[in-house]
C-alpha atoms as a PDB file:
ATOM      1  CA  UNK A   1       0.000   0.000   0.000  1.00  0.00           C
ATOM      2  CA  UNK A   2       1.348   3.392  -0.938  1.00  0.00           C
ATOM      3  CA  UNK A   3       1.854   6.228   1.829  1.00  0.00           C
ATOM      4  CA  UNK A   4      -1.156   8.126   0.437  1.00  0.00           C
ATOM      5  CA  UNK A   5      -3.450   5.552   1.256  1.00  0.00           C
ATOM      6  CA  UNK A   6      -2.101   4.685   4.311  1.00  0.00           C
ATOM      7  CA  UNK A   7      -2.502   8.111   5.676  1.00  0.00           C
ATOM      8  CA  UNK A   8      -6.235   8.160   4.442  1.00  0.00           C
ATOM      9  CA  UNK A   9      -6.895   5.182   6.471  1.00  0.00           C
ATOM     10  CA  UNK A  10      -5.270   6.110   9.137  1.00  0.00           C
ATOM     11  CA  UNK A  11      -7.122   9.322   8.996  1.00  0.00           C
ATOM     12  CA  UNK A  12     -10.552   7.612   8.445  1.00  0.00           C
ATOM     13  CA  UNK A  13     -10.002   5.386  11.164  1.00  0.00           C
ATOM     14  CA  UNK A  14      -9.299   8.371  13.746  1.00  0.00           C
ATOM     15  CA  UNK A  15     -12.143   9.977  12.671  1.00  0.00           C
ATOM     16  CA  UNK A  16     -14.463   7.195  13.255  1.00  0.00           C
ATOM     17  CA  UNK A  17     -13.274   6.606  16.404  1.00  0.00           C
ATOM     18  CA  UNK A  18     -13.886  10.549  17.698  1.00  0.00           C
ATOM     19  CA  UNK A  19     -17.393  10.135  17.326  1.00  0.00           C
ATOM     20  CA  UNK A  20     -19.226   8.529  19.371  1.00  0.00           C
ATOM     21  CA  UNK A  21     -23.553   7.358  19.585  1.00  0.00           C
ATOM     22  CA  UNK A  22     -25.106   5.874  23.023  1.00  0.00           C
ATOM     23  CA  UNK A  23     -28.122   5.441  25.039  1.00  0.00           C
ATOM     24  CA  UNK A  24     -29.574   4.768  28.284  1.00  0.00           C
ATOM     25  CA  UNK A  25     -32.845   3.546  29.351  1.00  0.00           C
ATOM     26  CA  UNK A  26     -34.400   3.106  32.722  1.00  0.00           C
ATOM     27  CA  UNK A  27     -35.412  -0.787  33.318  1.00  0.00           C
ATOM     28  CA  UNK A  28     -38.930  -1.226  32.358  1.00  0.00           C
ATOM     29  CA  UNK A  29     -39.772   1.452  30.467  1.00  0.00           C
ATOM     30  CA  UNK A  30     -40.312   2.508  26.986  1.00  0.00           C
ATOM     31  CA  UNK A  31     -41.986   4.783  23.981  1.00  0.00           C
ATOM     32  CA  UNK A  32     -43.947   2.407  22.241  1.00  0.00           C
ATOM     33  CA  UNK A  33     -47.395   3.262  22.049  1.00  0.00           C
ATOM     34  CA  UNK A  34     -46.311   6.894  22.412  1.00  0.00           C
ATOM     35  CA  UNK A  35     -47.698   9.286  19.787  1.00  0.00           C
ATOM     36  CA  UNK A  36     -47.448  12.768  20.473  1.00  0.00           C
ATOM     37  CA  UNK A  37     -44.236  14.533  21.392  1.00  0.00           C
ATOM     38  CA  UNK A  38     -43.824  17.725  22.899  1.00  0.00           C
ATOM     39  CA  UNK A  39     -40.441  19.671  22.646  1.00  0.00           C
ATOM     40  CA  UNK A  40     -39.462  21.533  25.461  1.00  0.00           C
ATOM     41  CA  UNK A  41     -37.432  24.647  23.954  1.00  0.00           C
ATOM     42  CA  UNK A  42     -34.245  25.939  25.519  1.00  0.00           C
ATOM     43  CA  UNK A  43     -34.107  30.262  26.113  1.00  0.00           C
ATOM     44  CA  UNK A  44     -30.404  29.707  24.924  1.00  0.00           C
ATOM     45  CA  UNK A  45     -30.735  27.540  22.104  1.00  0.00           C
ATOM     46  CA  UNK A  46     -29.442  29.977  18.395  1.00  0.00           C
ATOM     47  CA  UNK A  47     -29.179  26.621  16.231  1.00  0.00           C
ATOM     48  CA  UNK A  48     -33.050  25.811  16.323  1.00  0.00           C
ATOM     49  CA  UNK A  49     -32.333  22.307  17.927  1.00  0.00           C
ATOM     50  CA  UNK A  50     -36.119  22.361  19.033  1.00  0.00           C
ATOM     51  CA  UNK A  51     -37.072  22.426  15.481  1.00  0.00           C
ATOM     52  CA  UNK A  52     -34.622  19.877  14.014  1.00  0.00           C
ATOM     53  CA  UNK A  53     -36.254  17.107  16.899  1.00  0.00           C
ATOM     54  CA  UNK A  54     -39.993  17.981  15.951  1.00  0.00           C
ATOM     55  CA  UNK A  55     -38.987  17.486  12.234  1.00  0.00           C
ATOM     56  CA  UNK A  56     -37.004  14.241  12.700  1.00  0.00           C
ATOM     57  CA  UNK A  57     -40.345  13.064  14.916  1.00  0.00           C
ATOM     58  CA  UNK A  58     -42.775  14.457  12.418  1.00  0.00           C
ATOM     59  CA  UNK A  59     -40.850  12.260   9.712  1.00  0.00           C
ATOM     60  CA  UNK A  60     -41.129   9.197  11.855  1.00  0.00           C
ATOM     61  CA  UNK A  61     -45.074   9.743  11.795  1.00  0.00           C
ATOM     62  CA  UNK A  62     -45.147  11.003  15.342  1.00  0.00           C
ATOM     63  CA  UNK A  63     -47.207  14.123  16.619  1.00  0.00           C
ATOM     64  CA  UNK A  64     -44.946  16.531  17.421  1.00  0.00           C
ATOM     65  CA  UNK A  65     -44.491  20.112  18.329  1.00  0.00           C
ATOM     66  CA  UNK A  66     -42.004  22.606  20.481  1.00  0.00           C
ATOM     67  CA  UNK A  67     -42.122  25.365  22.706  1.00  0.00           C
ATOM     68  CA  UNK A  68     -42.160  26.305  26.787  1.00  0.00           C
ATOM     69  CA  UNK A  69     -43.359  23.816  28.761  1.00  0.00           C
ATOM     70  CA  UNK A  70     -46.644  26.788  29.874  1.00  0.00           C
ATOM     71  CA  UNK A  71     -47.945  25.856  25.914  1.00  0.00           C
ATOM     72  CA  UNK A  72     -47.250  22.030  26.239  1.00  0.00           C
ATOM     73  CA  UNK A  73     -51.049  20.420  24.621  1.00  0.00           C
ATOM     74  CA  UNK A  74     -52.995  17.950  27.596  1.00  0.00           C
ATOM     75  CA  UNK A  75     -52.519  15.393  24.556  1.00  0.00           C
ATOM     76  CA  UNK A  76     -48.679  15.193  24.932  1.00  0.00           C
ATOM     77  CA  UNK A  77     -47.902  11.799  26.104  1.00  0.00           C
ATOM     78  CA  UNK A  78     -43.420  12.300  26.163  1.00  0.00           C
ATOM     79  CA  UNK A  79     -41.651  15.328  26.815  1.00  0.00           C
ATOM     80  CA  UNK A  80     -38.437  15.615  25.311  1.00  0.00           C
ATOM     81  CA  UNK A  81     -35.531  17.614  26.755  1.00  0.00           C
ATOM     82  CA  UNK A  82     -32.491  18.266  25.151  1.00  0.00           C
ATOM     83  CA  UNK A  83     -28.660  19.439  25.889  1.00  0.00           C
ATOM     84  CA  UNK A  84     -26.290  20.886  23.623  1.00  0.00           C
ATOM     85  CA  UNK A  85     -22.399  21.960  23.234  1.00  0.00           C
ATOM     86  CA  UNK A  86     -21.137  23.882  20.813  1.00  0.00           C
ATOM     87  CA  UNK A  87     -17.383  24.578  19.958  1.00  0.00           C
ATOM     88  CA  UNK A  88     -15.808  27.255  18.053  1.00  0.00           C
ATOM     89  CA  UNK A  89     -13.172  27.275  15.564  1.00  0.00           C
ATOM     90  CA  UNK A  90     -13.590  29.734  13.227  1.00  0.00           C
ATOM     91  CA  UNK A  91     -16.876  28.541  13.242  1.00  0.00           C
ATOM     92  CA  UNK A  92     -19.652  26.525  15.666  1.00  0.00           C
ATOM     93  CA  UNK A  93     -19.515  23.137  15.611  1.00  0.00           C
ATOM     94  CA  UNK A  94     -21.569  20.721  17.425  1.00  0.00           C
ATOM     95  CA  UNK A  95     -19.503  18.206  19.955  1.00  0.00           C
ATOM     96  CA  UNK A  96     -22.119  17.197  22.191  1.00  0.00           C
ATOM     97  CA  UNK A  97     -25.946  16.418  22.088  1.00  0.00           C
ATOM     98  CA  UNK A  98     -28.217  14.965  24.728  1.00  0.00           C
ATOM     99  CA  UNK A  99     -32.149  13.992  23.792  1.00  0.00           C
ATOM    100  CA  UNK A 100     -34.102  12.406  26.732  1.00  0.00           C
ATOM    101  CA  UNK A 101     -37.807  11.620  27.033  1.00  0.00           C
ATOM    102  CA  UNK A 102     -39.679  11.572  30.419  1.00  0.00           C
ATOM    103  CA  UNK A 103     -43.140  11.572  31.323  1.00  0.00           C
ATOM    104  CA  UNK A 104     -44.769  15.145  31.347  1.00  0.00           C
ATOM    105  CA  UNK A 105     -45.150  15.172  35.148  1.00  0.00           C
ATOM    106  CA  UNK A 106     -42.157  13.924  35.725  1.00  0.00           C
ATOM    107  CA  UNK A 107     -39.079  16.049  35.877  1.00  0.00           C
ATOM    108  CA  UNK A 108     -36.353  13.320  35.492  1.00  0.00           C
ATOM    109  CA  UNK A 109     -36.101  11.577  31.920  1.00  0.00           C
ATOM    110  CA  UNK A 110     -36.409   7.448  31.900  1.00  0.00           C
ATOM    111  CA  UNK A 111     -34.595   7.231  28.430  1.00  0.00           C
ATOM    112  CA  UNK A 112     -31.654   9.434  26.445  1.00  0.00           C
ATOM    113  CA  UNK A 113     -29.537   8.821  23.763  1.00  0.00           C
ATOM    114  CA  UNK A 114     -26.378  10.815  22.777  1.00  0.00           C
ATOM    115  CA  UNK A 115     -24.105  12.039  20.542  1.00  0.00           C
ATOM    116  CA  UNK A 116     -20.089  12.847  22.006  1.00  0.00           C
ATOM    117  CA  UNK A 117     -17.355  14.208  18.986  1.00  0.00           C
ATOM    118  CA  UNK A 118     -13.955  14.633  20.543  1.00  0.00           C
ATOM    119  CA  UNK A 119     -12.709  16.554  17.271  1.00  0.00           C
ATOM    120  CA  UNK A 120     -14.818  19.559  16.353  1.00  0.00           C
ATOM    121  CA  UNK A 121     -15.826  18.907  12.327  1.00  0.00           C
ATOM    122  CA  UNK A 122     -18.931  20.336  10.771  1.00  0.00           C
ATOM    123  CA  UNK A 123     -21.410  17.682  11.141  1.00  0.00           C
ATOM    124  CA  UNK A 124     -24.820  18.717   9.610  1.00  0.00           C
ATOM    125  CA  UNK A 125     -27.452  19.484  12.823  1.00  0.00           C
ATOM    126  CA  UNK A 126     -29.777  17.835  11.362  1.00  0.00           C
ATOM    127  CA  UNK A 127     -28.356  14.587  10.192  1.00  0.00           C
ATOM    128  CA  UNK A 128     -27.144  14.197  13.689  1.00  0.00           C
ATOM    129  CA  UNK A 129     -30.463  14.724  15.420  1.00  0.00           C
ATOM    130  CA  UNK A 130     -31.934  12.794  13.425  1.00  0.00           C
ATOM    131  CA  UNK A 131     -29.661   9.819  14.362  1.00  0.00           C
ATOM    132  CA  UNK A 132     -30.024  10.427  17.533  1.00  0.00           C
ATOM    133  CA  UNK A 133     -33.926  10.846  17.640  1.00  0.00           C
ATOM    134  CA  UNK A 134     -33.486   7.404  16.133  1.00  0.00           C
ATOM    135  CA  UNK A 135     -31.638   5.757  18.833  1.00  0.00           C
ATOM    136  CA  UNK A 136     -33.567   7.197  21.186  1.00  0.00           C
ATOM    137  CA  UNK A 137     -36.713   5.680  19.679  1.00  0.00           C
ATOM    138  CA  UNK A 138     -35.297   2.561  18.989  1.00  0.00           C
ATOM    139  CA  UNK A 139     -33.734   2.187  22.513  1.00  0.00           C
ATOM    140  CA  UNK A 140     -36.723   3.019  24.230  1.00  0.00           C
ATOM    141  CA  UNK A 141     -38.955   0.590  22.724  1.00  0.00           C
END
């Protein structure tokens, strides 16, 4: 193999391993059977995360909408919370996102999934929420 190539794997290979997907779910509990999905907006959120969930939701087939918790519908049956982490280097890029799902009276969530990069690369928002909207609902079930 010539050195070219072996630096692009080498490169693909440490890039692949910077990135990392996970989940965790309480014992016993799930989504399934859960329809409608209510978004619970952060005040300090400038990369309309809120809006990327209810879309990857909405293409799942789900009910879904966003906003304070004061204009969450009786109908909402999940509650999803989210956190986020930018970096900046020479330009925002996302290294950490949390999605968890808890009961709307309840304040802590029973299932989250995840989404950790160690090198800050321009990932597209919404591919990655909509991986991890995906785990979630597939962990949780």
């Amino acid at each position: 193999m010539n050195t070219a190539a072996s630096f692009l794997l080498l490169v693909a290979l440490l890039l692949t391993g910077c990135t990392s997907v996970g989940t965790k779910v309480d014992k016993g509990r799930h989504l399934a059977g859960v329809r409608h999905f209510f978004v619970l907006s952060n005040l300090n959120d400038n990369h309309d995360i809120d809006g990327s969930i209810v879309r990857a939701l909405q293409a799942r087939g789900f009910q879904s909408e966003s906003g304070p918790m004061t204009m969450m519908p009786d109908s909402a049956q999940a509650v999803i919370t989210y956190d986020d982490r930018w970096a900046w280097d020479f330009s925002s890029h996302l290294v950490h996102l949390q999605i968890a799902a808890r009961d709307p009276q309840a304040v802590q969530p029973f299932a989250a999934a995840f989404y950790q990069k160690n090198i800050a690369l321009s990932t597209e928002l919404d591919a990655v929420v909509n991986q991890i909207v995906g785990e979630l609902l597939k962990s949780a079930n």
